[in-house]
Protein backbone atom coordinates (compact mmCIF):
# COMPACT_ATOMS: atom_id res chain seq x y z
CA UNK A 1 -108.66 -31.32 -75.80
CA UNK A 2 -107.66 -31.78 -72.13
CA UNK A 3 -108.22 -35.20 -72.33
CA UNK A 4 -105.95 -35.29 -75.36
CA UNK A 5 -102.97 -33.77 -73.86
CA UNK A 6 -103.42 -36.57 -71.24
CA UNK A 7 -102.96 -39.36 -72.94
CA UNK A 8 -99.89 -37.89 -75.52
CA UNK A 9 -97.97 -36.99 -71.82
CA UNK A 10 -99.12 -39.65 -69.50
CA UNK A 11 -97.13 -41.90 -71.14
CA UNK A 12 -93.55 -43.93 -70.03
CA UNK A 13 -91.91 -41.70 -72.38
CA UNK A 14 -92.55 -39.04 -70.12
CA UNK A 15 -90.66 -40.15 -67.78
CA UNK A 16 -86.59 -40.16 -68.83
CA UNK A 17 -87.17 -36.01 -68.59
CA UNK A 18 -88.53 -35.08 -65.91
CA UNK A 19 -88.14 -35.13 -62.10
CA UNK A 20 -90.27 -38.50 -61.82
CA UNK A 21 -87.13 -40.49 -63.15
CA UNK A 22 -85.00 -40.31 -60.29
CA UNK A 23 -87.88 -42.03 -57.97
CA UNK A 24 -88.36 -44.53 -60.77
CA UNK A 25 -84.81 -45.76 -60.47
CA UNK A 26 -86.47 -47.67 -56.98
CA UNK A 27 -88.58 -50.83 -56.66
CA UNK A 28 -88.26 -50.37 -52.54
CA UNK A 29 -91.31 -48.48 -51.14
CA UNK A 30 -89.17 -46.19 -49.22
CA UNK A 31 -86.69 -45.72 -51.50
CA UNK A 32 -89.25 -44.59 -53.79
CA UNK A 33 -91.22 -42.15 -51.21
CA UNK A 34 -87.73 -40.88 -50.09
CA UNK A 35 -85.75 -40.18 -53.78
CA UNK A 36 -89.74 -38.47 -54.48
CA UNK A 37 -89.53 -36.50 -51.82
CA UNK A 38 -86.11 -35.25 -52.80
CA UNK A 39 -86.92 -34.97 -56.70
CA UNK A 40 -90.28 -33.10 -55.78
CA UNK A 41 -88.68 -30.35 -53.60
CA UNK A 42 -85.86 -29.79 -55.62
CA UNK A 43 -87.77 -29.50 -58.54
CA UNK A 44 -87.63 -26.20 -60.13
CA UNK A 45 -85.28 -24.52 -62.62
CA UNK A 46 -84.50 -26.78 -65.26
CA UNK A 47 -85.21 -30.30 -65.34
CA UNK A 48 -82.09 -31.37 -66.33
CA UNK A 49 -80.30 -29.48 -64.04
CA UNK A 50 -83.20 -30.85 -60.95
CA UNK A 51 -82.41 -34.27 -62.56
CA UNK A 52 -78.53 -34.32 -62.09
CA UNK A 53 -78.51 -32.61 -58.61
CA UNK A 54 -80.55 -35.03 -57.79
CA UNK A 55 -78.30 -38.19 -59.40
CA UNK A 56 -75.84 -36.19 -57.42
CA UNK A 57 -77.78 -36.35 -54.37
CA UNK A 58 -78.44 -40.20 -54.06
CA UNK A 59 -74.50 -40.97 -55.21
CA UNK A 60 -74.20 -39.32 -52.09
CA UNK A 61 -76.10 -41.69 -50.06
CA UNK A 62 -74.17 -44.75 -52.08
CA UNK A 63 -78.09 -44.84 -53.82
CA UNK A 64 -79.57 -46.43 -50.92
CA UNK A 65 -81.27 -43.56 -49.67
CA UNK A 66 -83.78 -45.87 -47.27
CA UNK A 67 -80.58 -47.20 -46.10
CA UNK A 68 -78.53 -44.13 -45.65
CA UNK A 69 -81.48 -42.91 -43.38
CA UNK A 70 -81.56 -45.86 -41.11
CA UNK A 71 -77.99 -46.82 -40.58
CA UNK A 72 -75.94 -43.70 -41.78
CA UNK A 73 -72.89 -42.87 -39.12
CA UNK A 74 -71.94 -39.26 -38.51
CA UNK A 75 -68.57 -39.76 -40.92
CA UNK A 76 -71.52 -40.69 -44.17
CA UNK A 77 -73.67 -37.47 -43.16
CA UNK A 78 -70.23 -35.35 -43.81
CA UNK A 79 -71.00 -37.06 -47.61
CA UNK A 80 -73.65 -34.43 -47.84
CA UNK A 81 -72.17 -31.44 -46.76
CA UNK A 82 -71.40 -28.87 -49.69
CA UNK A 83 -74.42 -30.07 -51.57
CA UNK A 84 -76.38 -26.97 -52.97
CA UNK A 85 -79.22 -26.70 -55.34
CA UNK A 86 -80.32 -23.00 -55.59
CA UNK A 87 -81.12 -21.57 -52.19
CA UNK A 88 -81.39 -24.94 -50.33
CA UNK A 89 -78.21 -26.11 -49.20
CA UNK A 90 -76.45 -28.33 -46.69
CA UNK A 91 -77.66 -27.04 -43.37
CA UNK A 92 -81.23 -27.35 -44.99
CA UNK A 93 -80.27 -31.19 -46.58
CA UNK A 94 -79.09 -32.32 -43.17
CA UNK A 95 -82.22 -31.37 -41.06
CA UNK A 96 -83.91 -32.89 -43.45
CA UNK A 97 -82.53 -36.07 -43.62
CA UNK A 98 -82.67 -36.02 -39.46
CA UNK A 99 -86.76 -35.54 -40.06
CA UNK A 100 -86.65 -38.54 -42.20
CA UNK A 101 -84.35 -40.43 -39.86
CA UNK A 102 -86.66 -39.98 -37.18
CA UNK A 103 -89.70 -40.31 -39.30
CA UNK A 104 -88.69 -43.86 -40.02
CA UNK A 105 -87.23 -44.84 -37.43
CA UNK A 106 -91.26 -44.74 -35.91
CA UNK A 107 -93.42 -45.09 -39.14
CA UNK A 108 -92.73 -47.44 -41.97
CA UNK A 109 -94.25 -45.02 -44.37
CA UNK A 110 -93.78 -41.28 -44.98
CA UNK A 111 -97.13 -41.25 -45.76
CA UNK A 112 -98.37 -41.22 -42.28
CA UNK A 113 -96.75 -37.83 -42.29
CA UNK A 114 -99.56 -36.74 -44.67
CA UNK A 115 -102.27 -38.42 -43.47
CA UNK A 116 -102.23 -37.78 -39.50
CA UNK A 117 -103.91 -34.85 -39.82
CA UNK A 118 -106.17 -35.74 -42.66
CA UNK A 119 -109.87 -37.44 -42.40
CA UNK A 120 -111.34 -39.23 -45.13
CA UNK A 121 -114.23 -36.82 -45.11
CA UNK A 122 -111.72 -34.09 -46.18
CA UNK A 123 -112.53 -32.32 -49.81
CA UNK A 124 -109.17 -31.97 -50.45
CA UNK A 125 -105.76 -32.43 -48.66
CA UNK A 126 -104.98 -29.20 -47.60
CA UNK A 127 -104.62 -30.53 -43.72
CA UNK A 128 -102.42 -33.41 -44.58
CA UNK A 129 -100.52 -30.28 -46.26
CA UNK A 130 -100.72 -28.70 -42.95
CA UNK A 131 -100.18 -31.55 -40.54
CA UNK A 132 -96.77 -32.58 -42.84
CA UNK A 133 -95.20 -29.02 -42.48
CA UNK A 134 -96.21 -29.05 -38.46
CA UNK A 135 -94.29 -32.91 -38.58
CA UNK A 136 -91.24 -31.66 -40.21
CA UNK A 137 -90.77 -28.58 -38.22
CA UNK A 138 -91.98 -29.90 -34.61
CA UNK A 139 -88.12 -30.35 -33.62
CA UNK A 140 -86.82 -27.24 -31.29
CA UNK A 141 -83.61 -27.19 -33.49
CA UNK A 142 -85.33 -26.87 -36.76
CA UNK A 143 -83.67 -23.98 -38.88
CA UNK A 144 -85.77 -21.32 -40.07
CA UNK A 145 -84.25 -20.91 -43.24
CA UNK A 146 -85.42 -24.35 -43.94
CA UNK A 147 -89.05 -23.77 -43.76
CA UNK A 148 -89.34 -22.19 -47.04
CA UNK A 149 -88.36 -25.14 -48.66
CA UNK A 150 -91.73 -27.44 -47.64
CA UNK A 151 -94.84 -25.32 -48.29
CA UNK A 152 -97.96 -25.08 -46.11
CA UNK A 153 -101.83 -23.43 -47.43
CA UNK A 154 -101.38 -22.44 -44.15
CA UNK A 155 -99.16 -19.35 -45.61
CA UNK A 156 -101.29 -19.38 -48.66
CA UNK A 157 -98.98 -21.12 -51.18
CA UNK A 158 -99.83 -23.20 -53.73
CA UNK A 159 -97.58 -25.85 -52.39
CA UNK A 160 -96.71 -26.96 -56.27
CA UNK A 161 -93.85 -29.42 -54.97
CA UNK A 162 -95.84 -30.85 -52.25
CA UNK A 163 -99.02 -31.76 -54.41
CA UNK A 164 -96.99 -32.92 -57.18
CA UNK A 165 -95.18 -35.48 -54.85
CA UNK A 166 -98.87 -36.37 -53.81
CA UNK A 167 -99.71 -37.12 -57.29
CA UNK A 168 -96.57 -39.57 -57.88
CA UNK A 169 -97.14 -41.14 -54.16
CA UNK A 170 -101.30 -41.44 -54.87
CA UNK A 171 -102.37 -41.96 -58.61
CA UNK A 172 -102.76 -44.52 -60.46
CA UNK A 173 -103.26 -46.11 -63.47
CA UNK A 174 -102.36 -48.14 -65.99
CA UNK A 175 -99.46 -46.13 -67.73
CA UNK A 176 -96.99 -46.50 -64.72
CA UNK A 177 -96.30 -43.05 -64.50
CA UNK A 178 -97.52 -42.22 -61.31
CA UNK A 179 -97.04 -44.55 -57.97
CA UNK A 180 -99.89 -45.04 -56.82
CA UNK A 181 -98.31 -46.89 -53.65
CA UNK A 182 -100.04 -44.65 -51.10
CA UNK A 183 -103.80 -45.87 -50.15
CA UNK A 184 -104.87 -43.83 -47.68
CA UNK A 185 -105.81 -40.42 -49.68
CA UNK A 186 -107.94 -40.67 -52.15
CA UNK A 187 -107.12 -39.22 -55.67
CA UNK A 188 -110.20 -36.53 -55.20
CA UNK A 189 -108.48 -34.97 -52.65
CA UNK A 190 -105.66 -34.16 -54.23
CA UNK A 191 -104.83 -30.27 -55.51
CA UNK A 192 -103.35 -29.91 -59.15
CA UNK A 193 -99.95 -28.84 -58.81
CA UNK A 194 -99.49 -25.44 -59.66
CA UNK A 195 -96.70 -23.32 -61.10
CA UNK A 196 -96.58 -20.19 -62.62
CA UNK A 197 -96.43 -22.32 -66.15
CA UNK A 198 -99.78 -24.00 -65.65
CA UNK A 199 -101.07 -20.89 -64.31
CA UNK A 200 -100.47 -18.89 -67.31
CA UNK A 201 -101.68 -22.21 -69.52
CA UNK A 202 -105.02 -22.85 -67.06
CA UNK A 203 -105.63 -18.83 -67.77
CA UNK A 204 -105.46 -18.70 -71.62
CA UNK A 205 -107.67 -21.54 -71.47
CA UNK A 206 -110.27 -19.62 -69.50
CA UNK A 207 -110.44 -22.64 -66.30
CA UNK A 208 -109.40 -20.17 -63.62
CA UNK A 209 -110.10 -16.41 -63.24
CA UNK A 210 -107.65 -15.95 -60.28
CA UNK A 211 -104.11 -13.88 -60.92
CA UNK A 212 -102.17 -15.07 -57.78
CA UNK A 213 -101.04 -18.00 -58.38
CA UNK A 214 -101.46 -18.93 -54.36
CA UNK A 215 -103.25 -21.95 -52.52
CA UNK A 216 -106.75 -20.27 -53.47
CA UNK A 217 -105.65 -20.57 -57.36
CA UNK A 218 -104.78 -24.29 -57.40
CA UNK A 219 -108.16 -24.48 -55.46
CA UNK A 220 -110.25 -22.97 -58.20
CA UNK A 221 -108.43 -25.02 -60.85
CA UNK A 222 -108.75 -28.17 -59.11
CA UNK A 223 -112.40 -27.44 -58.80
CA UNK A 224 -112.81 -26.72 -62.18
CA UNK A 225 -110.84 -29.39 -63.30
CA UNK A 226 -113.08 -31.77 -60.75
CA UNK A 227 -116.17 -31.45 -63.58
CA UNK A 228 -114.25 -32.89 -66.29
CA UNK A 229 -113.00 -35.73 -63.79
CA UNK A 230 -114.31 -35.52 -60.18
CA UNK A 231 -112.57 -38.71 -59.31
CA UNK A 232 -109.29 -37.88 -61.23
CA UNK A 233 -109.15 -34.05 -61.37
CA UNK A 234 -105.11 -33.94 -61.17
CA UNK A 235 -104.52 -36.09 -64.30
CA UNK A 236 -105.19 -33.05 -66.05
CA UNK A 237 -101.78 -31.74 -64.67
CA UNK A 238 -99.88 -33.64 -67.61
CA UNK A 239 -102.17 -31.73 -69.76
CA UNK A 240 -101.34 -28.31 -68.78
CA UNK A 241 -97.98 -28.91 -67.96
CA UNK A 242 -97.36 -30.21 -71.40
CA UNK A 243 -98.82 -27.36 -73.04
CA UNK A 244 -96.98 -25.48 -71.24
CA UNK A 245 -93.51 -27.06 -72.45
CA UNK A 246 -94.47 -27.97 -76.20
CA UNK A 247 -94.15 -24.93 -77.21
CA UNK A 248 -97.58 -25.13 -79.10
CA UNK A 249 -99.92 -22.61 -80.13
CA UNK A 250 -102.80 -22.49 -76.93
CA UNK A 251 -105.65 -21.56 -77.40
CA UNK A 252 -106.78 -18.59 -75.56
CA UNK A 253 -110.48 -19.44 -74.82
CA UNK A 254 -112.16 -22.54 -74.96
């Protein structure tokens, strides 16, 4: 049934509605790590809404976002001040793009970022999880409020945005969906990204016993989901996330 659900959603029609599109707009690596990595954190509400803030966003950055990072002058980063989506806001925009800045201006990839503090002998990614928050937040100047917009297991969330922006970066296959443009962490690493949606799907289906729907729950389900595919475990995320949405009867056992 999983496997079902996979191949109906992992398709390029899947695409055009959710988040994913605005990184597919890119053929540039950067430009695609850096519109993902606004798409995945600013993805929650509704996806329409995530999709046009985030249209909004790169207009912003004249849709060079790579660009923008590299050569911006203080009179462009003024373009981005008023820009809100839910609780983050300008002051939370702007640090980030001064991570990025200075991310780039040393790596050629944002990927190092992930990887630094991951070893290939690692189960899962959960310290390239870590090692990214410690990245973004080494600077002195680094607003607090800002934290709670990039995720760490190491305060025991489930890190949905995060691992879903893995999955784009890392997978890949032949439906063009996913990226697959990052090499360096292997798709069994990665956690299934997990909301309260896929919770509530991943529980009616009897896969996961946990309630919380913290880092230890997208743990379990990843596990789980690691004996139908040990090598692929996250391409099941399509499947629950599109049962989720169909509005569908589930069943409640398997």
């Amino acid at each position: 049934m999983l496997d079902s659900w996979v191949d109906r959603v992992n398709s390029q029609g899947f695409i055009a509605n959710d988040p994913i599109t605005i990184p597919h707009r890119f053929s540039v690596k950067q430009d695609i790590e850096i519109a993902g990595f606004f798409a995945a954190i600013m993805a929650w509400g509704s996806r329409t809404t995530i999709i046009n803030k985030c249209s909004n966003l790169l207009e912003r950055m004249d849709n060079e976002p790579y660009d923008f990072l590299k050569n911006h002058s203080n009179q462009e980063l003024k373009k981005l001040e008023g820009f809100v989506h839910r609780t983050l806001n300008d002051t939370d925009l702007l640090y980030l793009i001064d991570f990025l800045s200075r991310w780039y201006d040393e790596h050629n990839s944002l990927e190092n970022a992930f990887t630094s503090n991951l070893n290939a002998q690692d189960a899962t990614v959960e310290n390239g999880l870590v090692g990214f928050y410690n990245h973004v937040f080494s600077a002195s100047y680094a607003p607090k409020r800002t934290q709670k917009h990039i995720a760490t297991p190491a305060k025991k969330s489930a890190c949905k945005r995060l691992n879903m922006y893995l999955r784009w970066m890392v997978r890949s296959d032949n439906r063009n969906v996913d990226f697959g443009i990052w090499k360096n962490i292997k798709t069994s690493q990665l956690i299934c990204p997990l909301d309260v949606h896929v919770h509530r799907v991943a529980l009616g289906l009897g896969i996961m016993n946990r309630k919380q729907p913290d880092w230890l729950a997208a743990i379990e389900l990843t596990e789980q989901l690691s004996r139908f595919d040990p090598e692929d475990p996250v391409k099941y995320d399509f499947a629950l996330f599109g049962m989720g949405v169909s509005g569908e009867q589930i069943p409640t056992t398997l």
